[in-house]
PDB file of N, CA and C in Angstrom:
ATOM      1  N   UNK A   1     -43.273 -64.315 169.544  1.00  0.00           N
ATOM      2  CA  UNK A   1     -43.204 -64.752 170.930  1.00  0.00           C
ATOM      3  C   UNK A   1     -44.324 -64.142 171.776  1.00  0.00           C
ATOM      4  N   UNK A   2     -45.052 -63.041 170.989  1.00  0.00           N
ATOM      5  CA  UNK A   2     -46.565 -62.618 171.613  1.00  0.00           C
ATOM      6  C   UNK A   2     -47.505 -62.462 171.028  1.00  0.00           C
ATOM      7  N   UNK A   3     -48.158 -62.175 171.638  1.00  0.00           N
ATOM      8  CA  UNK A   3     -49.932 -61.931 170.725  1.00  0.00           C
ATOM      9  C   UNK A   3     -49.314 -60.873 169.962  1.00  0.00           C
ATOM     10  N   UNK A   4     -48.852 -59.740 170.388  1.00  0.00           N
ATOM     11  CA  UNK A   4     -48.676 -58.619 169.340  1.00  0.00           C
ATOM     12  C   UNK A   4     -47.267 -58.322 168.445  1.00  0.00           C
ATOM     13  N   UNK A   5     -46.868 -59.412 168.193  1.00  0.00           N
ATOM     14  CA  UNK A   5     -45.826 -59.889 167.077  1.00  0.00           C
ATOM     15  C   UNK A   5     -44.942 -58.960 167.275  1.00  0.00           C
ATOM     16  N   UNK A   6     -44.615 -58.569 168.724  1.00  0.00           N
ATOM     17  CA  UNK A   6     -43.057 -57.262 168.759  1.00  0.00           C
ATOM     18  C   UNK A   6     -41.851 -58.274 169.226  1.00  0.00           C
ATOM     19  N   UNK A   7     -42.024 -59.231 169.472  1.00  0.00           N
ATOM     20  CA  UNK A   7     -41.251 -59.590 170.312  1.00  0.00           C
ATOM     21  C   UNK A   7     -41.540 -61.015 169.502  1.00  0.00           C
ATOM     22  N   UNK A   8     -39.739 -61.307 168.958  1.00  0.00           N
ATOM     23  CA  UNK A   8     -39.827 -62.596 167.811  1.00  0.00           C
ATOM     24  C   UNK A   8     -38.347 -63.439 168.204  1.00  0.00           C
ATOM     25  N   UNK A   9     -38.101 -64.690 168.145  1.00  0.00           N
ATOM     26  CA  UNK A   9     -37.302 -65.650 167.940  1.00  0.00           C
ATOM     27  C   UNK A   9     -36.717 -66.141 166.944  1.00  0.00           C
ATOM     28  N   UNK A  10     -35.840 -66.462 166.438  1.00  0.00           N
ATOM     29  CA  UNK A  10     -35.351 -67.441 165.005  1.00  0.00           C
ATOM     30  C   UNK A  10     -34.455 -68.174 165.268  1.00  0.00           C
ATOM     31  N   UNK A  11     -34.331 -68.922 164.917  1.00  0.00           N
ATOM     32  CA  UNK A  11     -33.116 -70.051 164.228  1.00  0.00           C
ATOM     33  C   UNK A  11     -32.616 -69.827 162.898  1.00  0.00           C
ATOM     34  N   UNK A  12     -31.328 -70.161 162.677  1.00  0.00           N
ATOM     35  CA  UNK A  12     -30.464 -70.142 161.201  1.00  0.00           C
ATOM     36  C   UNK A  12     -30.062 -71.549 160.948  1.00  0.00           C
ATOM     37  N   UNK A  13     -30.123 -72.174 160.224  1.00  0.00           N
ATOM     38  CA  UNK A  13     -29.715 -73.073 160.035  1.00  0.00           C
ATOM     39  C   UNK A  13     -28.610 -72.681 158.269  1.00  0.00           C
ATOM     40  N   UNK A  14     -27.228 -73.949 158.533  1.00  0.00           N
ATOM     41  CA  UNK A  14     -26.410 -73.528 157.408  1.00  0.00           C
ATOM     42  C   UNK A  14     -26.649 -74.938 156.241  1.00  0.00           C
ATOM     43  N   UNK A  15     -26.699 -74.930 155.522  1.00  0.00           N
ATOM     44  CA  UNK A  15     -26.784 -75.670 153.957  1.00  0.00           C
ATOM     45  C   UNK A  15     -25.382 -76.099 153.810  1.00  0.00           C
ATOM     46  N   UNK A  16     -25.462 -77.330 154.322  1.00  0.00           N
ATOM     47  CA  UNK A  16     -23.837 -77.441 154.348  1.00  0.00           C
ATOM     48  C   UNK A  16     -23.971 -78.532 152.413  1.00  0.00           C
ATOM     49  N   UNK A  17     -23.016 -78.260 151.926  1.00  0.00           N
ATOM     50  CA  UNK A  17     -22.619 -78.777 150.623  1.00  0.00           C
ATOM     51  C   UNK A  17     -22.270 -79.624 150.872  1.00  0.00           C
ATOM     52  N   UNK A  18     -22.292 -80.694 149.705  1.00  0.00           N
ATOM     53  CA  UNK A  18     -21.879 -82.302 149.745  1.00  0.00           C
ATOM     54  C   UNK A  18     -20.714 -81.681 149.069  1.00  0.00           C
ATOM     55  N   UNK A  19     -19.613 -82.513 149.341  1.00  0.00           N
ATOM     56  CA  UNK A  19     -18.135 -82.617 148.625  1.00  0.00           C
ATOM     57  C   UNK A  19     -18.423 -82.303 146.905  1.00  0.00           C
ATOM     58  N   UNK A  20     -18.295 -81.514 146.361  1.00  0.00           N
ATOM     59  CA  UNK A  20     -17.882 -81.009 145.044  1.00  0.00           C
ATOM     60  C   UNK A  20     -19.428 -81.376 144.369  1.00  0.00           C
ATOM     61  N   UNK A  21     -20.064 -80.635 145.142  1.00  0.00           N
ATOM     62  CA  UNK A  21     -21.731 -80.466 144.777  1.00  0.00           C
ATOM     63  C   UNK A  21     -22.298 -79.099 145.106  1.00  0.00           C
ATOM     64  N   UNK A  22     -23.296 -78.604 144.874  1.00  0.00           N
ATOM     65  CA  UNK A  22     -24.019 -77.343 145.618  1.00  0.00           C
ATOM     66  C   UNK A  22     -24.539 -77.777 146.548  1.00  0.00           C
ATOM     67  N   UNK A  23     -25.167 -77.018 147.301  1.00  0.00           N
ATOM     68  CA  UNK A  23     -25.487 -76.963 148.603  1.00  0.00           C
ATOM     69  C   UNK A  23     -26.830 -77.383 148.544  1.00  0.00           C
ATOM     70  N   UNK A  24     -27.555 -78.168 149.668  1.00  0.00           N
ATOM     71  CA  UNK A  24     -28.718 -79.078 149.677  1.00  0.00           C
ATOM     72  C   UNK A  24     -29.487 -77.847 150.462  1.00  0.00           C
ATOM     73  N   UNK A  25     -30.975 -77.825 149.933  1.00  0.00           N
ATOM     74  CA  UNK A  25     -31.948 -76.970 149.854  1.00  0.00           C
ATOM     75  C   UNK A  25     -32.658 -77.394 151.245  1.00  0.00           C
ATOM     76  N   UNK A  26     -32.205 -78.273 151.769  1.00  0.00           N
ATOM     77  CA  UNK A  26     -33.049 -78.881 152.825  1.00  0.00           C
ATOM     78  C   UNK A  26     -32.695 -78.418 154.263  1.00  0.00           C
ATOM     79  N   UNK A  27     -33.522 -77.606 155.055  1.00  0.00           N
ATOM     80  CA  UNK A  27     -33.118 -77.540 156.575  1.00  0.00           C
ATOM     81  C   UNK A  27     -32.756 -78.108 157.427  1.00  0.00           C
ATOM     82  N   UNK A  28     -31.443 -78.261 157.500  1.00  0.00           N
ATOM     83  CA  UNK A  28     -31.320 -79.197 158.389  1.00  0.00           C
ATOM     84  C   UNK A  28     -31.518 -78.717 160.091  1.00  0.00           C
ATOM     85  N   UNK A  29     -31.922 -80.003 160.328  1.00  0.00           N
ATOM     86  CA  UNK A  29     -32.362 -79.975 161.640  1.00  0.00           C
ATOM     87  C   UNK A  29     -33.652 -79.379 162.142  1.00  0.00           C
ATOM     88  N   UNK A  30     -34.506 -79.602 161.042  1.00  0.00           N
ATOM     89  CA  UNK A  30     -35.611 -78.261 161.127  1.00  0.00           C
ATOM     90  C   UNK A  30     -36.957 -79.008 162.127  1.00  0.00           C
ATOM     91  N   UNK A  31     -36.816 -80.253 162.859  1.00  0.00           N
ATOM     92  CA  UNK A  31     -37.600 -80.622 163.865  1.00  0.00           C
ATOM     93  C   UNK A  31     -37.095 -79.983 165.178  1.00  0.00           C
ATOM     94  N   UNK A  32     -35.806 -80.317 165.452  1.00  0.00           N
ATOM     95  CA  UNK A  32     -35.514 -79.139 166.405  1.00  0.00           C
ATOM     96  C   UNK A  32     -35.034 -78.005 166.633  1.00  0.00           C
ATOM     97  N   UNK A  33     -35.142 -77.521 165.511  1.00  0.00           N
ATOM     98  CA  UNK A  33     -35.067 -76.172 165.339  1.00  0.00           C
ATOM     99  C   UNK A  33     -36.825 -75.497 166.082  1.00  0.00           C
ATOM    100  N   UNK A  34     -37.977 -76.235 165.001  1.00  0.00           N
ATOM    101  CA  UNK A  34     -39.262 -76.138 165.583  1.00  0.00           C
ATOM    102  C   UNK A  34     -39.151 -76.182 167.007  1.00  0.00           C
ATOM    103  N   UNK A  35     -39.000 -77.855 167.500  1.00  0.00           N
ATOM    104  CA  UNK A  35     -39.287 -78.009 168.945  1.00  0.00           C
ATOM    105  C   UNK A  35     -38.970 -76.367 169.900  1.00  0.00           C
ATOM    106  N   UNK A  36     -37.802 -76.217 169.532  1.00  0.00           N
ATOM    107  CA  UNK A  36     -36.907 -75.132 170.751  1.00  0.00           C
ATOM    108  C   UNK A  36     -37.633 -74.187 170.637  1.00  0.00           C
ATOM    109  N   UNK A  37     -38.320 -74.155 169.217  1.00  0.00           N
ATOM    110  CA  UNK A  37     -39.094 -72.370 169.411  1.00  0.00           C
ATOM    111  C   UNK A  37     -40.236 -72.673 169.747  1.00  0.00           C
ATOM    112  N   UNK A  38     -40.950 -73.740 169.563  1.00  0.00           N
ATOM    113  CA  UNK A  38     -41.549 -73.747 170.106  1.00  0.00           C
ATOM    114  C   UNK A  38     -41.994 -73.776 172.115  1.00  0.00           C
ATOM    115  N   UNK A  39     -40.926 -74.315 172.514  1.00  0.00           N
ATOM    116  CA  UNK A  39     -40.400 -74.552 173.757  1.00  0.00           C
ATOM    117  C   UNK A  39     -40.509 -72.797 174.599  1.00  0.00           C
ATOM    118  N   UNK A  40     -39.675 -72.385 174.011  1.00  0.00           N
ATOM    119  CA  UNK A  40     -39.498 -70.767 173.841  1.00  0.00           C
ATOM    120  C   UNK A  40     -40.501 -69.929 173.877  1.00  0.00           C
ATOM    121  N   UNK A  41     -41.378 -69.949 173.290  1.00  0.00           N
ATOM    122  CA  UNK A  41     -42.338 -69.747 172.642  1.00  0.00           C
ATOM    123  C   UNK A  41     -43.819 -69.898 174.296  1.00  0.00           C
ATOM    124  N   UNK A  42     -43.614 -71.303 175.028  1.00  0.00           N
ATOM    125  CA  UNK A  42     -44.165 -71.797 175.797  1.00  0.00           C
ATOM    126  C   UNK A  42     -44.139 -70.874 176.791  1.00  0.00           C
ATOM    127  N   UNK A  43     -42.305 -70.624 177.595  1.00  0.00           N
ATOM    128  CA  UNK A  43     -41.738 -70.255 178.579  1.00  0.00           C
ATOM    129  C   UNK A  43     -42.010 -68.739 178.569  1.00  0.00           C
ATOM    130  N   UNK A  44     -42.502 -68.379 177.173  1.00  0.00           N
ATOM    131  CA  UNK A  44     -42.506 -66.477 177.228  1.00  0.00           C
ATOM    132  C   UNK A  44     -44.056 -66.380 177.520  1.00  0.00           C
ATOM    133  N   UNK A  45     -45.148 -67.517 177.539  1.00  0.00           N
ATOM    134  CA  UNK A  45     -46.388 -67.247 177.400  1.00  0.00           C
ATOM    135  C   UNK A  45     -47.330 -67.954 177.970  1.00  0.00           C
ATOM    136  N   UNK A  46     -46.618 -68.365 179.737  1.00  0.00           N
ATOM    137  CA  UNK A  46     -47.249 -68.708 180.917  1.00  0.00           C
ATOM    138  C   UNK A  46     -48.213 -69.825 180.533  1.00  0.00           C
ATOM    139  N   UNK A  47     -46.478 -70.972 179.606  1.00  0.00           N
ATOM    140  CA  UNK A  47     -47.077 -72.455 179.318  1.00  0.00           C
ATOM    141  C   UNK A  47     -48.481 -72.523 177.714  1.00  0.00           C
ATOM    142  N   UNK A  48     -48.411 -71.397 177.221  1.00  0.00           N
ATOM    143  CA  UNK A  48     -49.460 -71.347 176.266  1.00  0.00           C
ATOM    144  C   UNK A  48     -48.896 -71.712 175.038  1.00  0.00           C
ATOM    145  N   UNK A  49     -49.527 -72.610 174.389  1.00  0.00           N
ATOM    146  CA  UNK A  49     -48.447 -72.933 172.882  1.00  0.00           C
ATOM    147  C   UNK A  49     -49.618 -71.971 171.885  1.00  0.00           C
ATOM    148  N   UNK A  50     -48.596 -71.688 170.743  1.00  0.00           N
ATOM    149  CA  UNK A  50     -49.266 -70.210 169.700  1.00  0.00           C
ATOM    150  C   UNK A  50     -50.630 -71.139 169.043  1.00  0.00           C
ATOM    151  N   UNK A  51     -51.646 -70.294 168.944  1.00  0.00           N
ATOM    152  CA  UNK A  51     -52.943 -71.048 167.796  1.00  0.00           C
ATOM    153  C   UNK A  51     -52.518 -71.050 166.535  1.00  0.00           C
ATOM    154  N   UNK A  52     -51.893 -70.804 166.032  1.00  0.00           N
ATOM    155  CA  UNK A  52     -51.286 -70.605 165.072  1.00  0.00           C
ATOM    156  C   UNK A  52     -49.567 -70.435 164.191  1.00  0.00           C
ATOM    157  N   UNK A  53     -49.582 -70.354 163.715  1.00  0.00           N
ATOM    158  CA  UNK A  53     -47.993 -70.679 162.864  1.00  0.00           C
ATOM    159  C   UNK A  53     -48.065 -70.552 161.502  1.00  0.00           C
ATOM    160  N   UNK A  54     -47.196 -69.675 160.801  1.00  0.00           N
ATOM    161  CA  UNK A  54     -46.769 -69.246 159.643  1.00  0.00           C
ATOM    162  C   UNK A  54     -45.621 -69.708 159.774  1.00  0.00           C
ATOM    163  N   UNK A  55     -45.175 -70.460 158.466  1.00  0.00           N
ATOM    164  CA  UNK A  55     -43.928 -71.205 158.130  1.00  0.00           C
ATOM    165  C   UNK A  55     -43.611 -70.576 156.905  1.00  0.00           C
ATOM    166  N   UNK A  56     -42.439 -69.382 156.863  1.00  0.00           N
ATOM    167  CA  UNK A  56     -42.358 -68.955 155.151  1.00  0.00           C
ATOM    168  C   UNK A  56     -40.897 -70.238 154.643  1.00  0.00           C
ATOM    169  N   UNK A  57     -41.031 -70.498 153.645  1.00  0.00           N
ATOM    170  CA  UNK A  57     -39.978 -70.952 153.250  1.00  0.00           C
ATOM    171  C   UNK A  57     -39.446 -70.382 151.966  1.00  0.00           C
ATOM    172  N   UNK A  58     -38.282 -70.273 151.589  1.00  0.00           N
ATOM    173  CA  UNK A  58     -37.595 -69.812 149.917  1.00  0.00           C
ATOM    174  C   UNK A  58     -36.358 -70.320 149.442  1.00  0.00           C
ATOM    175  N   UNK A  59     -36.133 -70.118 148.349  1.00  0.00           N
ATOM    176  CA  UNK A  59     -34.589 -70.995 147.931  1.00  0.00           C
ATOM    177  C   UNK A  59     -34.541 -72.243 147.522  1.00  0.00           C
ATOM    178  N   UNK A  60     -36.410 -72.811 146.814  1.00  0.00           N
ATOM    179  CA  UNK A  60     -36.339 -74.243 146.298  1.00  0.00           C
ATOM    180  C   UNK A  60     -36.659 -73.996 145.683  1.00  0.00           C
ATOM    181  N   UNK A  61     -35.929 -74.870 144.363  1.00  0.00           N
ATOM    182  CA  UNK A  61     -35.790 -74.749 142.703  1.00  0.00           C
ATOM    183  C   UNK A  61     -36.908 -75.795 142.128  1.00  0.00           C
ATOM    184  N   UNK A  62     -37.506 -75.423 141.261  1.00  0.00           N
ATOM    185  CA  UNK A  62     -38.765 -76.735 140.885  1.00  0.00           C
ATOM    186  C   UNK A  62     -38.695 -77.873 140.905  1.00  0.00           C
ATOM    187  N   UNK A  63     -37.035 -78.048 140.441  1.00  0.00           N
ATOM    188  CA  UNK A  63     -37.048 -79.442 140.340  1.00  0.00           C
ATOM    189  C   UNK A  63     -36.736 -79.636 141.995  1.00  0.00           C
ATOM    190  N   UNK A  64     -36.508 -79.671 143.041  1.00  0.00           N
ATOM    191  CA  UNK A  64     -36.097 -79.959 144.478  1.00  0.00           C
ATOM    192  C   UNK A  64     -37.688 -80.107 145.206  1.00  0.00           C
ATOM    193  N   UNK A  65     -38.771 -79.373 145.062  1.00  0.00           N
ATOM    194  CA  UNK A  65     -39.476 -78.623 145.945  1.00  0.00           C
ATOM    195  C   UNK A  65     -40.197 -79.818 146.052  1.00  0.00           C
ATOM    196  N   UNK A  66     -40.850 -80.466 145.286  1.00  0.00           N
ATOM    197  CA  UNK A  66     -41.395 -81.972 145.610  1.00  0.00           C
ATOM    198  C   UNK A  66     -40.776 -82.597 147.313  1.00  0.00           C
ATOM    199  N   UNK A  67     -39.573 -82.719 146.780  1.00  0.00           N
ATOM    200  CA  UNK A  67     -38.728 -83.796 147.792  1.00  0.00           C
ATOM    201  C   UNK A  67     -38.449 -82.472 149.516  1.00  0.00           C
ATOM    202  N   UNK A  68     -38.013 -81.527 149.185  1.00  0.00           N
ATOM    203  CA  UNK A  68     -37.809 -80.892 149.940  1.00  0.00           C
ATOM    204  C   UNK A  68     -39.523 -80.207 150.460  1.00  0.00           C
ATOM    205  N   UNK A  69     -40.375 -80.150 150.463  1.00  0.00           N
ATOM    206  CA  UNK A  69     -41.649 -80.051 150.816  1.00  0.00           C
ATOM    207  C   UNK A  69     -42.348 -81.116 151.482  1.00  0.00           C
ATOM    208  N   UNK A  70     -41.859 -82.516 150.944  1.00  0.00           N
ATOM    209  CA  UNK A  70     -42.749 -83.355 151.804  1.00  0.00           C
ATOM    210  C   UNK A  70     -41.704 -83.933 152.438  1.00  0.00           C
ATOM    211  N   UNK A  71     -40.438 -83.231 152.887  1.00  0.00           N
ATOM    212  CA  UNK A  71     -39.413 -83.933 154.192  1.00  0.00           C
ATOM    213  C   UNK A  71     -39.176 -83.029 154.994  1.00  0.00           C
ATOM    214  N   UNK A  72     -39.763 -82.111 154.979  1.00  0.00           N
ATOM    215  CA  UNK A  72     -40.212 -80.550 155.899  1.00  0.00           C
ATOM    216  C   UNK A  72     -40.964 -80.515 156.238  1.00  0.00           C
ATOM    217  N   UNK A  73     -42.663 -81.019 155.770  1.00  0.00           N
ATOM    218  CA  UNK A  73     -43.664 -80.714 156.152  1.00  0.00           C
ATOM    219  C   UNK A  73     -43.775 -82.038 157.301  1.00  0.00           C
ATOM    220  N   UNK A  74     -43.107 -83.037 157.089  1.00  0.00           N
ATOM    221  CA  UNK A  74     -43.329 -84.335 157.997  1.00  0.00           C
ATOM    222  C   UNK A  74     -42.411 -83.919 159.470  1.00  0.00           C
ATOM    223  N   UNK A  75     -41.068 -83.303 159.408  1.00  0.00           N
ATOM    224  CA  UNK A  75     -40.197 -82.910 160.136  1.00  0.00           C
ATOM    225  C   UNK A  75     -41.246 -81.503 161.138  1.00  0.00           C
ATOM    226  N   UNK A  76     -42.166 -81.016 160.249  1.00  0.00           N
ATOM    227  CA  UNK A  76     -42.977 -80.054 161.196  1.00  0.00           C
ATOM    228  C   UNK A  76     -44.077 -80.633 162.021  1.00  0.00           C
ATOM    229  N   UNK A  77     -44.165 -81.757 161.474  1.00  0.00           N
ATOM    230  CA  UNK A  77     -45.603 -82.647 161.628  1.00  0.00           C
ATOM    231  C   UNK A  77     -44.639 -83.065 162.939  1.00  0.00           C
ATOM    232  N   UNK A  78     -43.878 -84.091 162.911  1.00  0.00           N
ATOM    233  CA  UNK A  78     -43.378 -84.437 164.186  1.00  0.00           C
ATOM    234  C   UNK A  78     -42.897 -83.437 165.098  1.00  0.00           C
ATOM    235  N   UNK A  79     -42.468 -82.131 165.063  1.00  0.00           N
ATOM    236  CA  UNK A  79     -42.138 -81.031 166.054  1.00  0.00           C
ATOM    237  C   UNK A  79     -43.616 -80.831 166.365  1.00  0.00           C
ATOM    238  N   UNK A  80     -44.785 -80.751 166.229  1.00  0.00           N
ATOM    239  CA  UNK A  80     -45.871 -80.425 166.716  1.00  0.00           C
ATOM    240  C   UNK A  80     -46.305 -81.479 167.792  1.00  0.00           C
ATOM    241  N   UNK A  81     -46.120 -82.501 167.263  1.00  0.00           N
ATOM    242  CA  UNK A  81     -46.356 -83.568 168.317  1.00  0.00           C
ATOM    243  C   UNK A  81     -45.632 -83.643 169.607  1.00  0.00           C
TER     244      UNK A  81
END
């Protein structure tokens, strides 16, 4: 939330399970999850949006990361806009 990375924001999002399945690897809601921090992000820094952004992600299995990588990276693509 600043130039000198003391002062930080997050979101949690929960993996909700399909009925008598494991739990889906995919963030939900992860455009507005972005938007708000980013929003946040605005209001702490007199309207300035960050030059930058690190997105860590973990918890996708080889076979998922295909599908779950390019429906995250599009969901970030539209929160930027």
């Amino acid at each position: 939330m600043n130039s000198e990375c003391t002062v930080t924001n997050q979101r949690v999002s929960r993996q909700w399970p399909k009925e008598g399945k494991q739990s889906e690897e995919t963030i939900l809601l992860l455009k507005n999850m972005i938007e708000e921090l980013l929003i946040a992000f605005k209001t702490s820094n007199d309207g300035t949006l960050p030059e930058h952004i690190v997105f860590f992600r973990d918890g996708v299995d080889d076979g998922q990361f295909e599908r779950i990588h390019n429906g995250e990276v599009v969901d970030l693509k539209k929160a930027f806009q």
